[in-house]
C-alpha atoms as a PDB file:
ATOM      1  CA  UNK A   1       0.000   0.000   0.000  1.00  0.00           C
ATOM      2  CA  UNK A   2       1.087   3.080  -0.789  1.00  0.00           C
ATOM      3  CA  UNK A   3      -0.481   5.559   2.309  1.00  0.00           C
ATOM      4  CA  UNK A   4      -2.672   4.911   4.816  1.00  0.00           C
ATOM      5  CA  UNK A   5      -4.605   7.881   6.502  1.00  0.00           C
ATOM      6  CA  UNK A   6      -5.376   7.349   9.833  1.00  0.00           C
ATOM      7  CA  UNK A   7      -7.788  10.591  10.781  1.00  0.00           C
ATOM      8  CA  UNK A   8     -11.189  11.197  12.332  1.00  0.00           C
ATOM      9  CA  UNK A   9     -14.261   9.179  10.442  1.00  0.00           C
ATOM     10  CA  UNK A  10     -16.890  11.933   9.894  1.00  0.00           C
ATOM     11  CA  UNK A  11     -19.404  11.777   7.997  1.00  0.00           C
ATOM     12  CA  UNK A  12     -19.497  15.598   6.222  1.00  0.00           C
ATOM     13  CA  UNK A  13     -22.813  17.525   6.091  1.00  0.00           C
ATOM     14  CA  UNK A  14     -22.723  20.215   3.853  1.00  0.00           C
ATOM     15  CA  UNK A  15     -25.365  23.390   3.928  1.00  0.00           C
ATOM     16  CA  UNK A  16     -25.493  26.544   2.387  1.00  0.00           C
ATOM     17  CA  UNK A  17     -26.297  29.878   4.995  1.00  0.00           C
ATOM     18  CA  UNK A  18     -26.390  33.145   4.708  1.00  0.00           C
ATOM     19  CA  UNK A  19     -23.796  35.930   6.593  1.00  0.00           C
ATOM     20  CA  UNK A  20     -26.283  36.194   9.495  1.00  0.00           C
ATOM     21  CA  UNK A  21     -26.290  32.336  10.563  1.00  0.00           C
ATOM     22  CA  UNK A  22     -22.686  32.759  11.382  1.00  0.00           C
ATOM     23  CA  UNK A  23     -22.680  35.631  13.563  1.00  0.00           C
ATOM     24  CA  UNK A  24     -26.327  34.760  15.347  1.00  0.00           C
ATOM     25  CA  UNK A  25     -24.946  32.008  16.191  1.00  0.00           C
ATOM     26  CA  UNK A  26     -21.549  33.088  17.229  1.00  0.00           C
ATOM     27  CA  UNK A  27     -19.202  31.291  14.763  1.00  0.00           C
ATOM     28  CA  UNK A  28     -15.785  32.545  13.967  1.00  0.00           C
ATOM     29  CA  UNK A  29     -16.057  32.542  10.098  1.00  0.00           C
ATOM     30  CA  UNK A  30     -13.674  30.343   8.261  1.00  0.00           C
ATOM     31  CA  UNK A  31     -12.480  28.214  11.268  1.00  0.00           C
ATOM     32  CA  UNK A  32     -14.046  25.286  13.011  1.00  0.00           C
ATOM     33  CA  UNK A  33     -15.523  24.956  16.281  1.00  0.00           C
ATOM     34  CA  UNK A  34     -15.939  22.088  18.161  1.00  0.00           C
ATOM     35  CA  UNK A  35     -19.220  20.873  19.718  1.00  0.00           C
ATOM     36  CA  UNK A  36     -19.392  18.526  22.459  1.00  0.00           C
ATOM     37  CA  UNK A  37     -23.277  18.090  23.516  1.00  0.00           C
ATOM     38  CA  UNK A  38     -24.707  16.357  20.227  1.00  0.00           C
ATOM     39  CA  UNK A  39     -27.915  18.460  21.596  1.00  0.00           C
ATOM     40  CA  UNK A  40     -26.227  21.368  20.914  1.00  0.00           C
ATOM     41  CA  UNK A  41     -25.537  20.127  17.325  1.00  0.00           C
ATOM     42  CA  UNK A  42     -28.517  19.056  16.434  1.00  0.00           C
ATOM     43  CA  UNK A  43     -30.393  22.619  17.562  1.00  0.00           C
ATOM     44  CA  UNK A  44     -27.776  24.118  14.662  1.00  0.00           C
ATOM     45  CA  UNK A  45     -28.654  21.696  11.813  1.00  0.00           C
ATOM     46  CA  UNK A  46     -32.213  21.083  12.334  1.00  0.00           C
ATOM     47  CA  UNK A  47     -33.410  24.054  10.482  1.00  0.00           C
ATOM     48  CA  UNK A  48     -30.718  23.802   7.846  1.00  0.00           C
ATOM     49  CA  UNK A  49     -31.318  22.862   4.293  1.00  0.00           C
ATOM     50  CA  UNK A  50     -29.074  19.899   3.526  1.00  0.00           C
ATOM     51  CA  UNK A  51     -27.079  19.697  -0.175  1.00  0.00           C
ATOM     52  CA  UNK A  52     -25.269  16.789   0.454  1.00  0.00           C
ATOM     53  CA  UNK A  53     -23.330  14.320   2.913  1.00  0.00           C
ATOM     54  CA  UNK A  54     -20.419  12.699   2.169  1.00  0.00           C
ATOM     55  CA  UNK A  55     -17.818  10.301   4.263  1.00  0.00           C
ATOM     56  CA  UNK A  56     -15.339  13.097   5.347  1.00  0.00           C
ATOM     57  CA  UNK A  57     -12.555  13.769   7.369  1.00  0.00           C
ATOM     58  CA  UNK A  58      -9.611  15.753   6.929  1.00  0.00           C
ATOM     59  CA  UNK A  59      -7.514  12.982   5.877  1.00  0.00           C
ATOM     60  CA  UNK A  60     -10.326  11.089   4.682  1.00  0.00           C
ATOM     61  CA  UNK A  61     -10.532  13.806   1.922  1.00  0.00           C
ATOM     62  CA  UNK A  62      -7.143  13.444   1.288  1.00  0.00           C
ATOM     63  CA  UNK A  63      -6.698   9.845   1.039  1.00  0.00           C
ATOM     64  CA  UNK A  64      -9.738   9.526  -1.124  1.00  0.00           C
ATOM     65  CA  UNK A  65      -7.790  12.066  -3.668  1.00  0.00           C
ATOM     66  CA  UNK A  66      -4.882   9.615  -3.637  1.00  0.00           C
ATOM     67  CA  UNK A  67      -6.993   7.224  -4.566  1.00  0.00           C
ATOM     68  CA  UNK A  68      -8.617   8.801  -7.636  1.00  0.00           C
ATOM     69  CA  UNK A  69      -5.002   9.756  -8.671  1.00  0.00           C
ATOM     70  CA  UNK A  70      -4.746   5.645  -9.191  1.00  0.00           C
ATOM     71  CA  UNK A  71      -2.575   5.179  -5.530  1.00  0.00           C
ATOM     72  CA  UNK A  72      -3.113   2.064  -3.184  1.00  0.00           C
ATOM     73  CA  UNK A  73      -4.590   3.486  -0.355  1.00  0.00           C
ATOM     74  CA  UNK A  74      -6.196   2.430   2.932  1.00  0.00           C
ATOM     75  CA  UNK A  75      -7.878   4.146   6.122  1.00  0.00           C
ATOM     76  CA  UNK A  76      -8.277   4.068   9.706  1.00  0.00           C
ATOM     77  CA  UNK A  77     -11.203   5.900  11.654  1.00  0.00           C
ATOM     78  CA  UNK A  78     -13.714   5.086  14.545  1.00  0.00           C
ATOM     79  CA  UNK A  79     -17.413   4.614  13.634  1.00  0.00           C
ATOM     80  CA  UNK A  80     -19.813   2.802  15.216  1.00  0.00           C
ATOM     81  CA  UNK A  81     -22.421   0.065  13.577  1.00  0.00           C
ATOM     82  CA  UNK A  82     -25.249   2.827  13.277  1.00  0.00           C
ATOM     83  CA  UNK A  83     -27.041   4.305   9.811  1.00  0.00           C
ATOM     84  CA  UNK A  84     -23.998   7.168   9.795  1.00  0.00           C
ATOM     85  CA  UNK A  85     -21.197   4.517  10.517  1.00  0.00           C
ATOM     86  CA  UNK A  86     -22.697   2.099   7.690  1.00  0.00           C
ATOM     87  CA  UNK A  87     -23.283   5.202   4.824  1.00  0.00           C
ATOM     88  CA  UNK A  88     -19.372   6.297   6.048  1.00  0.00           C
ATOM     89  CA  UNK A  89     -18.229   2.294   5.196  1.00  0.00           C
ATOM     90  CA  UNK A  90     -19.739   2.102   2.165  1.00  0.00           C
ATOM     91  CA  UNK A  91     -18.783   5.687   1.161  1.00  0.00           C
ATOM     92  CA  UNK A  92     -15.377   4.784   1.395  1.00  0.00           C
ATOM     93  CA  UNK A  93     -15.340   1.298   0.174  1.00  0.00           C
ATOM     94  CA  UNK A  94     -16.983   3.009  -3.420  1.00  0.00           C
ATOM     95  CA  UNK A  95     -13.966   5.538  -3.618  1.00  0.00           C
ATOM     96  CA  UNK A  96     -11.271   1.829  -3.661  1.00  0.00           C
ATOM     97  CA  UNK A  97     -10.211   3.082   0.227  1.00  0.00           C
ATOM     98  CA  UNK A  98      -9.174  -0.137   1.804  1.00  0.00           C
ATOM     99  CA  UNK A  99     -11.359   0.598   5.281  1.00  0.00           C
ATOM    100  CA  UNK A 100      -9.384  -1.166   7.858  1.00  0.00           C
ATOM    101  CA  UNK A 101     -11.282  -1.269  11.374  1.00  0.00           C
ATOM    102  CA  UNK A 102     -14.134  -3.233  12.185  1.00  0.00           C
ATOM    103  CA  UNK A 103     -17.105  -1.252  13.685  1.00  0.00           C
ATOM    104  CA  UNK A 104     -19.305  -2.760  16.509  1.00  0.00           C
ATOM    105  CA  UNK A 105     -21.907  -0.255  18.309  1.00  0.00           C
ATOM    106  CA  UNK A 106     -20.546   2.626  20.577  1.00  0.00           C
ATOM    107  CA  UNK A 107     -21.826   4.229  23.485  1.00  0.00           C
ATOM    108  CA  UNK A 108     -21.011   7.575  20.745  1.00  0.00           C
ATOM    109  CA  UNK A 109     -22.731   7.941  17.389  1.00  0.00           C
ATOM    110  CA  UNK A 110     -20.718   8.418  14.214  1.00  0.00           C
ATOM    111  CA  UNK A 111     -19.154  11.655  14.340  1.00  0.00           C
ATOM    112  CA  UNK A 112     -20.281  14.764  12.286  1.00  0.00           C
ATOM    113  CA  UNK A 113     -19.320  17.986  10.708  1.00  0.00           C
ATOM    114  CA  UNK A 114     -21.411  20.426   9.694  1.00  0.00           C
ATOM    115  CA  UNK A 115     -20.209  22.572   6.558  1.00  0.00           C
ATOM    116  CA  UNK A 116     -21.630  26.079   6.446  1.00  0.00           C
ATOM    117  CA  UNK A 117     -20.963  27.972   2.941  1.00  0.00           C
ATOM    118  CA  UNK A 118     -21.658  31.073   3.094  1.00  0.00           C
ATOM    119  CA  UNK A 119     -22.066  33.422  -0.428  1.00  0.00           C
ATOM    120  CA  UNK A 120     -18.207  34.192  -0.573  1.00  0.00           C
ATOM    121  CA  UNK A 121     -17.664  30.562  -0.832  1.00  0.00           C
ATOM    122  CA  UNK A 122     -15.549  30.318   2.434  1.00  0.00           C
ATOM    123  CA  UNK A 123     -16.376  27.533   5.063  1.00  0.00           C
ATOM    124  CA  UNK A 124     -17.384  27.427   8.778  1.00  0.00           C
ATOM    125  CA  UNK A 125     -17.088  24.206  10.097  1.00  0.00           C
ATOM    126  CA  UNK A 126     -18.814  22.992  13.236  1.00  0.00           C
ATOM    127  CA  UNK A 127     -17.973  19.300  14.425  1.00  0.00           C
ATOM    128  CA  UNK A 128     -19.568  16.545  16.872  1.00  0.00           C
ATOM    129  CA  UNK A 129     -16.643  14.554  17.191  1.00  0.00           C
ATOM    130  CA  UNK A 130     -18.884  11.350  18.323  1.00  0.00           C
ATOM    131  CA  UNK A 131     -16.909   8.068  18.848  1.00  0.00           C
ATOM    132  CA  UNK A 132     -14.538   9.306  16.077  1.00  0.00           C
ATOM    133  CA  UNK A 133     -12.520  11.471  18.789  1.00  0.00           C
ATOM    134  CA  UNK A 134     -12.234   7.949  20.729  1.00  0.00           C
ATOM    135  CA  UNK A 135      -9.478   6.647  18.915  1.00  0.00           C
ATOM    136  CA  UNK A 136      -7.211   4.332  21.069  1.00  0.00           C
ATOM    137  CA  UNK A 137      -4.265   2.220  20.182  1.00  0.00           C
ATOM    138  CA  UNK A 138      -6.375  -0.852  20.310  1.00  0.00           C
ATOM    139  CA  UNK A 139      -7.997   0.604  16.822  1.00  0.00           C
ATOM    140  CA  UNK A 140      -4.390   1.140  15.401  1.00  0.00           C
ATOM    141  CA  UNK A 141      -3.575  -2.029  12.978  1.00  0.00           C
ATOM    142  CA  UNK A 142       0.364  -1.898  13.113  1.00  0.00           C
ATOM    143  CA  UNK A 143       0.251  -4.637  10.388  1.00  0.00           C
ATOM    144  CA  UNK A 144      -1.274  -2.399   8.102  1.00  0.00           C
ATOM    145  CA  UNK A 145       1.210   0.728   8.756  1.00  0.00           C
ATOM    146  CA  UNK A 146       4.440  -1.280   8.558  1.00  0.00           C
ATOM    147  CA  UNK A 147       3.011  -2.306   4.884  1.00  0.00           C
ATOM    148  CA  UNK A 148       2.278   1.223   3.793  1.00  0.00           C
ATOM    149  CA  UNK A 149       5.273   3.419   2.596  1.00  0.00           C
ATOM    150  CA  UNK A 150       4.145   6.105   4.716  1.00  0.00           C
ATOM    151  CA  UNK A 151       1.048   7.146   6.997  1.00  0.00           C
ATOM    152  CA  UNK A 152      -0.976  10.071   7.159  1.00  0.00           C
ATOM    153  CA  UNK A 153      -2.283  12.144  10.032  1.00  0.00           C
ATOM    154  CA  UNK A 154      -4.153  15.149  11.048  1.00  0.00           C
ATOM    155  CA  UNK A 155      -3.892  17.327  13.842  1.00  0.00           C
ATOM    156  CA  UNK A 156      -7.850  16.981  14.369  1.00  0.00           C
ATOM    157  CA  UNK A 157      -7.199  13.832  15.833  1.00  0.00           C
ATOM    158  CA  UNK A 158      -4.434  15.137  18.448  1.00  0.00           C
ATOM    159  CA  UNK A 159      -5.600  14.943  21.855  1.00  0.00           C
ATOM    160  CA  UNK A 160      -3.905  14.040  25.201  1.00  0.00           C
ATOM    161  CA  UNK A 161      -4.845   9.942  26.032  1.00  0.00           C
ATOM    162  CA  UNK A 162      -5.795   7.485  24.219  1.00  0.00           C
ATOM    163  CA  UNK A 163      -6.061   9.268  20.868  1.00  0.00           C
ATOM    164  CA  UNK A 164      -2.187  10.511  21.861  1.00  0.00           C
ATOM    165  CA  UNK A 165      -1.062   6.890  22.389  1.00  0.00           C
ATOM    166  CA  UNK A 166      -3.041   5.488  19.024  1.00  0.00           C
ATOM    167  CA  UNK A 167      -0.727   8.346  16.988  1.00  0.00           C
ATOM    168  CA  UNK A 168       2.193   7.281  19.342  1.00  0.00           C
ATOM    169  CA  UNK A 169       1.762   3.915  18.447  1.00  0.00           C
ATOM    170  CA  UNK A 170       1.299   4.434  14.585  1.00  0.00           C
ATOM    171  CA  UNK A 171       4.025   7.149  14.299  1.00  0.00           C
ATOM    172  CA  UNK A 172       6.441   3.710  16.663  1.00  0.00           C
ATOM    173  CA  UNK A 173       6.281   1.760  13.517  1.00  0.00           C
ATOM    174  CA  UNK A 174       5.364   3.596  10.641  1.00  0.00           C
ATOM    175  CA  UNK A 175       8.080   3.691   7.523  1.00  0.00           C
ATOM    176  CA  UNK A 176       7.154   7.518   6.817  1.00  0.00           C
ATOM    177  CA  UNK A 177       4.693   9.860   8.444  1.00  0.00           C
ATOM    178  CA  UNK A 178       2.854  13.121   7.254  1.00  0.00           C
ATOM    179  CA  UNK A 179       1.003  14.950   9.268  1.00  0.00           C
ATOM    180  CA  UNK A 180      -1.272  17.892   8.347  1.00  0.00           C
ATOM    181  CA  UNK A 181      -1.837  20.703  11.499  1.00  0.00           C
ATOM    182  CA  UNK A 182      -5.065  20.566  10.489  1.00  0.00           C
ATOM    183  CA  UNK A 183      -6.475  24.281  11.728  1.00  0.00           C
ATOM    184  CA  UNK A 184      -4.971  27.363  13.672  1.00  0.00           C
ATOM    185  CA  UNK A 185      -7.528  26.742  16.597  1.00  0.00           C
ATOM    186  CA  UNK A 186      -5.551  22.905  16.584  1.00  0.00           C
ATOM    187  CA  UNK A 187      -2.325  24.469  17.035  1.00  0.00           C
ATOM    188  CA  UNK A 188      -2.949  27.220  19.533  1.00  0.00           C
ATOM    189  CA  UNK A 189      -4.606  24.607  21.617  1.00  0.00           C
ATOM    190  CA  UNK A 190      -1.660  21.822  21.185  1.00  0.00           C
ATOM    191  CA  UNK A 191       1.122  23.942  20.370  1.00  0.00           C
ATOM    192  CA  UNK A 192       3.999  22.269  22.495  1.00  0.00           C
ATOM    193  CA  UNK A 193       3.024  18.706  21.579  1.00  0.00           C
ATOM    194  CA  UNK A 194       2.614  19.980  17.696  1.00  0.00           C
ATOM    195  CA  UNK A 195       6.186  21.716  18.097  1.00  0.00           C
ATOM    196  CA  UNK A 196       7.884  18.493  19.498  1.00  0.00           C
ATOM    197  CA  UNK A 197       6.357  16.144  16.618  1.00  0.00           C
ATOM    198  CA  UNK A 198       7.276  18.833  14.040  1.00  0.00           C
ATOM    199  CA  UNK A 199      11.180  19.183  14.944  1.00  0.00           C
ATOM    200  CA  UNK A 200      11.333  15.540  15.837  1.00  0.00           C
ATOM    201  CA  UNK A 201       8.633  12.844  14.400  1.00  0.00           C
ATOM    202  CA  UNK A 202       7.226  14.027  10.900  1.00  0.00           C
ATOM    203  CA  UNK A 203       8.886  13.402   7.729  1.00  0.00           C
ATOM    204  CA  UNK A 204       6.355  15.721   6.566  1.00  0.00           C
ATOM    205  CA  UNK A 205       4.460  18.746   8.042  1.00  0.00           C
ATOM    206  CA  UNK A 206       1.398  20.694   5.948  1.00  0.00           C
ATOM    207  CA  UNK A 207       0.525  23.718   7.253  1.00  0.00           C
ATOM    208  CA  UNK A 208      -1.153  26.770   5.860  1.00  0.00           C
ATOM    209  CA  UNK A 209       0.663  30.247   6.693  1.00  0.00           C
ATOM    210  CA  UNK A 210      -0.971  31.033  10.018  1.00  0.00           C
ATOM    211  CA  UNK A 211      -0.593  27.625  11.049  1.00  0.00           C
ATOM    212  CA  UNK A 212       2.633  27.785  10.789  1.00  0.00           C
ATOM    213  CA  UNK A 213       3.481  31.451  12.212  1.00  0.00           C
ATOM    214  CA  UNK A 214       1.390  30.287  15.307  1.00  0.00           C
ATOM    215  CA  UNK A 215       3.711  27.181  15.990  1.00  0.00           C
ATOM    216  CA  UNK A 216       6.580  28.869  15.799  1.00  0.00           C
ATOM    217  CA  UNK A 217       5.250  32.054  17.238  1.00  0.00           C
ATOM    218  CA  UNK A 218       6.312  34.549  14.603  1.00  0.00           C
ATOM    219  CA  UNK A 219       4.342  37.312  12.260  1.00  0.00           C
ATOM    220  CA  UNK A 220       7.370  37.027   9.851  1.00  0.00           C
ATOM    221  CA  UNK A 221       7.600  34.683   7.046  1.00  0.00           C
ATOM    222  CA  UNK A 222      11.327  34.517   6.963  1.00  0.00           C
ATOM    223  CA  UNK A 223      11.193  33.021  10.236  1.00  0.00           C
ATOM    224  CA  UNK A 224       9.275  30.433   9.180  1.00  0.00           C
ATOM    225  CA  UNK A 225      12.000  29.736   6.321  1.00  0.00           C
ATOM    226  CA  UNK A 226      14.556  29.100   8.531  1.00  0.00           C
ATOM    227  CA  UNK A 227      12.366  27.334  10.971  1.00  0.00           C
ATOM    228  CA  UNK A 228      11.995  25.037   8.108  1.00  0.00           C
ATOM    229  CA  UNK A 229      15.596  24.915   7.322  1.00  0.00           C
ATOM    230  CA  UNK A 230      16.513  24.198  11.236  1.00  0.00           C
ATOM    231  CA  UNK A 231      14.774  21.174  11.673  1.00  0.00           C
ATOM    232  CA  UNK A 232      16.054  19.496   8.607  1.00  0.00           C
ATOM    233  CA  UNK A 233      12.512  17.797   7.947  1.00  0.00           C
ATOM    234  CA  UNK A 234      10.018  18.688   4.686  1.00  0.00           C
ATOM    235  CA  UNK A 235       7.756  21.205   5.430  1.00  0.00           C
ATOM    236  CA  UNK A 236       4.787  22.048   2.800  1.00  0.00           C
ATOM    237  CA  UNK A 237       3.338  25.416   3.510  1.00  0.00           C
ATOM    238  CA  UNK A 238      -0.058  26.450   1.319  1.00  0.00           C
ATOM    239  CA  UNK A 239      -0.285  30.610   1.103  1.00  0.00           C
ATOM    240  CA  UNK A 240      -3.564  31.333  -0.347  1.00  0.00           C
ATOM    241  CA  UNK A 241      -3.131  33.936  -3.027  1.00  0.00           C
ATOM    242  CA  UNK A 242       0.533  33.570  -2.624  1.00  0.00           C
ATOM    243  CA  UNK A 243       0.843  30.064  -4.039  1.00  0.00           C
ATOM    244  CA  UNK A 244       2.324  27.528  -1.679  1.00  0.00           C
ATOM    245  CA  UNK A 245       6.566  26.664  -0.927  1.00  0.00           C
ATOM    246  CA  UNK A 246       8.262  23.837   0.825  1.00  0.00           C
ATOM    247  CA  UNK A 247      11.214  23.745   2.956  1.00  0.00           C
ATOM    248  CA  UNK A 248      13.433  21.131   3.022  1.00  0.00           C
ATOM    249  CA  UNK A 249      17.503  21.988   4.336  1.00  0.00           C
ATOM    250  CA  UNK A 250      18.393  24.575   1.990  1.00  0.00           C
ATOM    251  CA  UNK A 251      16.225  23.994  -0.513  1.00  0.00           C
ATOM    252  CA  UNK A 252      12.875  26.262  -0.918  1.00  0.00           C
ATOM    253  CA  UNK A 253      10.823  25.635  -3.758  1.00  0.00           C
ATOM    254  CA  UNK A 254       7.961  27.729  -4.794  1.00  0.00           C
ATOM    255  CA  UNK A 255       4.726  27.607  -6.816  1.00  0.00           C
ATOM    256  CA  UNK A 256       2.099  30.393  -8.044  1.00  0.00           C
ATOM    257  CA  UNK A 257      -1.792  29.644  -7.790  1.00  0.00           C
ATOM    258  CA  UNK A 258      -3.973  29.124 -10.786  1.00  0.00           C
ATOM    259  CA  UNK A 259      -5.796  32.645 -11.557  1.00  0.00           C
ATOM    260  CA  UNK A 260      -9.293  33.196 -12.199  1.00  0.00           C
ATOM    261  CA  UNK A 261     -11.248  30.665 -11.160  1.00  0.00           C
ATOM    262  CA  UNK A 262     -14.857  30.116 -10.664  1.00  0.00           C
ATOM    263  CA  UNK A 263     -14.742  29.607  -6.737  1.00  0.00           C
ATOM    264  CA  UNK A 264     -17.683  27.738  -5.352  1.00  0.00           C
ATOM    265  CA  UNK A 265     -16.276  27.022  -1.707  1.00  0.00           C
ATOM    266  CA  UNK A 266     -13.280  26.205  -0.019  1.00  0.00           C
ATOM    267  CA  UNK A 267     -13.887  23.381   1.697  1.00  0.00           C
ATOM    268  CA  UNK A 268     -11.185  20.530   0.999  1.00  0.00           C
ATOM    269  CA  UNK A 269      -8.682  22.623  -0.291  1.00  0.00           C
ATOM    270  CA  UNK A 270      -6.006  22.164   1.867  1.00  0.00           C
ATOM    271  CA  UNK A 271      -6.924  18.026   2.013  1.00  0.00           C
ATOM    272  CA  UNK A 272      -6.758  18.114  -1.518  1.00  0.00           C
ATOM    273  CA  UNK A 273      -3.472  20.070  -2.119  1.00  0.00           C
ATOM    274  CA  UNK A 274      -1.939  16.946   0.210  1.00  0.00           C
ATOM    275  CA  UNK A 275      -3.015  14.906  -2.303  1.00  0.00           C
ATOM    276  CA  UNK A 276      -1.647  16.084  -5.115  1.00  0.00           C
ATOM    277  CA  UNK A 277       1.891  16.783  -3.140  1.00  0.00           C
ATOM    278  CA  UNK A 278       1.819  13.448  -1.772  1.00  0.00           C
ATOM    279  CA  UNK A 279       0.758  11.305  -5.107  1.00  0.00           C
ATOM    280  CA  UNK A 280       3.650  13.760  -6.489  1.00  0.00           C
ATOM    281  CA  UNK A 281       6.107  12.504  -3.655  1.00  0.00           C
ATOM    282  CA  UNK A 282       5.206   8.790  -3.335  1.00  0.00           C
ATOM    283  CA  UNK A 283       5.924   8.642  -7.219  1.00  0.00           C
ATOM    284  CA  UNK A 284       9.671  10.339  -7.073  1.00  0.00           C
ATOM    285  CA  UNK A 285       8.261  13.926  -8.326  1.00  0.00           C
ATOM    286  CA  UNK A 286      10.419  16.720  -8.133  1.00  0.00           C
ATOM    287  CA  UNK A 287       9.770  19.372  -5.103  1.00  0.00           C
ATOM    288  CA  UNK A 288       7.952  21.962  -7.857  1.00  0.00           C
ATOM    289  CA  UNK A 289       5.785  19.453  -9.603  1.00  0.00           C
ATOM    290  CA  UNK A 290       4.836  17.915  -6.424  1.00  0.00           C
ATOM    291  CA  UNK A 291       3.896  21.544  -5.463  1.00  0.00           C
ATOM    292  CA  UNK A 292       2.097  21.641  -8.800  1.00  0.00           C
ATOM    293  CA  UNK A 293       0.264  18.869  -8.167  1.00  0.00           C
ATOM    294  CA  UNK A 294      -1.046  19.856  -5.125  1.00  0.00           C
ATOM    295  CA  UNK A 295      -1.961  23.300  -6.256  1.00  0.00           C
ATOM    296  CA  UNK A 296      -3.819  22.018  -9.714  1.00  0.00           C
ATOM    297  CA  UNK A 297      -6.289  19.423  -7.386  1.00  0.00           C
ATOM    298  CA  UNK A 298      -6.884  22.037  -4.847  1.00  0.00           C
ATOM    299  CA  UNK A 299      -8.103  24.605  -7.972  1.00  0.00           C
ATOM    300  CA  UNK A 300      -9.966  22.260  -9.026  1.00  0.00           C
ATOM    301  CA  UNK A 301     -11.702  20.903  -5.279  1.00  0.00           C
ATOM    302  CA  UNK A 302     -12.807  24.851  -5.068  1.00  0.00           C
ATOM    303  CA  UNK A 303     -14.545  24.620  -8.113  1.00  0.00           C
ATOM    304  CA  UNK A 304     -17.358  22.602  -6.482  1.00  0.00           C
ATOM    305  CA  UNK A 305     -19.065  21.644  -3.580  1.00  0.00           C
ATOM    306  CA  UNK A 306     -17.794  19.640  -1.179  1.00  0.00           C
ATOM    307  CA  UNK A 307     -14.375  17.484  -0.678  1.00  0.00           C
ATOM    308  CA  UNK A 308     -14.954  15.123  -3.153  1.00  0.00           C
ATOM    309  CA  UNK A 309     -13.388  15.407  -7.226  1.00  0.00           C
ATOM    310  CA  UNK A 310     -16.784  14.592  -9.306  1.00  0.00           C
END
């Protein structure tokens, strides 16, 4: 196998809301908040106009690109035996994602994110975990990762216990690990533990720009360059309008973004960009078409709705 993702199962609900939902309901536009009563989350998404669900997750969304880009690929995520947890199987299963963990019923449902688009396309996520935050090392299949050429990860899934000792354990006998930081809100919250895997555990760090400058804590972008240099590990940094670069020793490569595009919403960019930079590095591309890569399937993901290439 080429990658295996191991990231939070959730099963992506995607609804389009006006300016107003956001700030009546005290959302901080563009990022994601977590919700932790599933009361809670179902007050926000019972009036809500549904336009699709899909089997999501961070690195869900990025191992599904892989797959569509013709790599082996196989994934690891908590869901329990209920409707969600069965739709999130199958979803998976149709997209040629090797689904490795066997689901039995959970004191948690199937987790959940809700995807609010507003009309400038960007993305406001809101997410009930459910037994998908649960992950222990019991659900890690070490058999699997030592087969894979590398395994991927998302900060999402960082948390101290048993979801710390699961990554612990897959990072213990993985051949190559990626990690993505996953969201600013992520970082702020686990910034020493993200720090120490950066320097010292990843072969591979994605991070957009203020990701990045909040890790390190720096406003400057050259600091982040030599951070990058320093630890003498890739880092892949996406920079909006500014294209994205990677870091790796002395070398720093850089690409431009794809102009004038139609943008629908942003959801799935970053996920996707991994998987163009990733199919570009698992098959021996140069740094700048790996970059490339990543930057033509994330123009293309914000072209439509959802995290899913039609």
């Amino acid at each position: 196998m080429k990658i295996l993702g191991i990231g939070n199962a959730i099963v992506d609900v995607i609804c389009k809301v006006e300016e107003n939902f956001i700030t009546q309901n005290n959302l901080s536009k563009g990022n994601m908040k977590l919700i932790f009563d599933e009361n809670e989350f179902q007050d926000l998404i019972k009036n809500l106009n549904i336009e699709k669900t899909i089997s999501g997750g961070s690195v869900a969304n990025s191992i599904v690109g892989l797959s569509q880009l013709g790599n082996s690929v196989g994934f690891i995520g908590k869901v329990s035996d209920d409707d969600l947890g069965n739709k999130y199987e199958i979803g998976l299963k149709k997209e040629n994602v090797d689904f490795i963990y066997s689901k039995r019923e959970e004191n948690l449902p199937t987790g959940t994110c809700l995807i609010l688009i507003t009309p400038d396309s960007e993305r406001t996520m809101c997410t009930f975990l459910g037994i998908a935050g649960k992950i222990n090392e019991n659900d890690i299949n070490t058999n699997a990762i030592k087969k894979s050429e590398m395994i991927f990860l998302e900060g999402y899934l960082w948390d101290e216990g048993e979801p710390k000792k699961a990554f612990d354990k897959a990072i213990n006998c993985a051949n190559k690990v990626a990690m993505s930081l996953s969201d600013k809100f992520c970082v702020d919250r686990h910034k020493s533990n993200f720090y120490e895997l950066v320097k010292n555990k990843l072969d591979i760090t994605f991070a957009n720009e203020e990701e990045i400058k909040s890790l390190i804590n720096t406003e400057k972008f050259n600091d982040v360059i030599e951070f990058g240099k320093q630890i003498k590990k890739l880092l892949v940094i996406t920079r909006g309008e500014k294209g994205a670069i990677s870091i790796y020793q002395d070398n720093v490569t850089e690409v431009g973004i794809t102009k004038n595009l139609s943008l629908v919403d942003l959801t799935g960019a970053g996920d996707l960009f991994a998987s163009g930079y990733l199919h570009g590095y698992l098959n021996n591309f140069s740094q700048e078409d790996c970059l490339k890569k990543g930057t033509e399937m994330s123009s293309k993901i914000i072209q439509q709705i959802g995290a899913r290439l039609n």
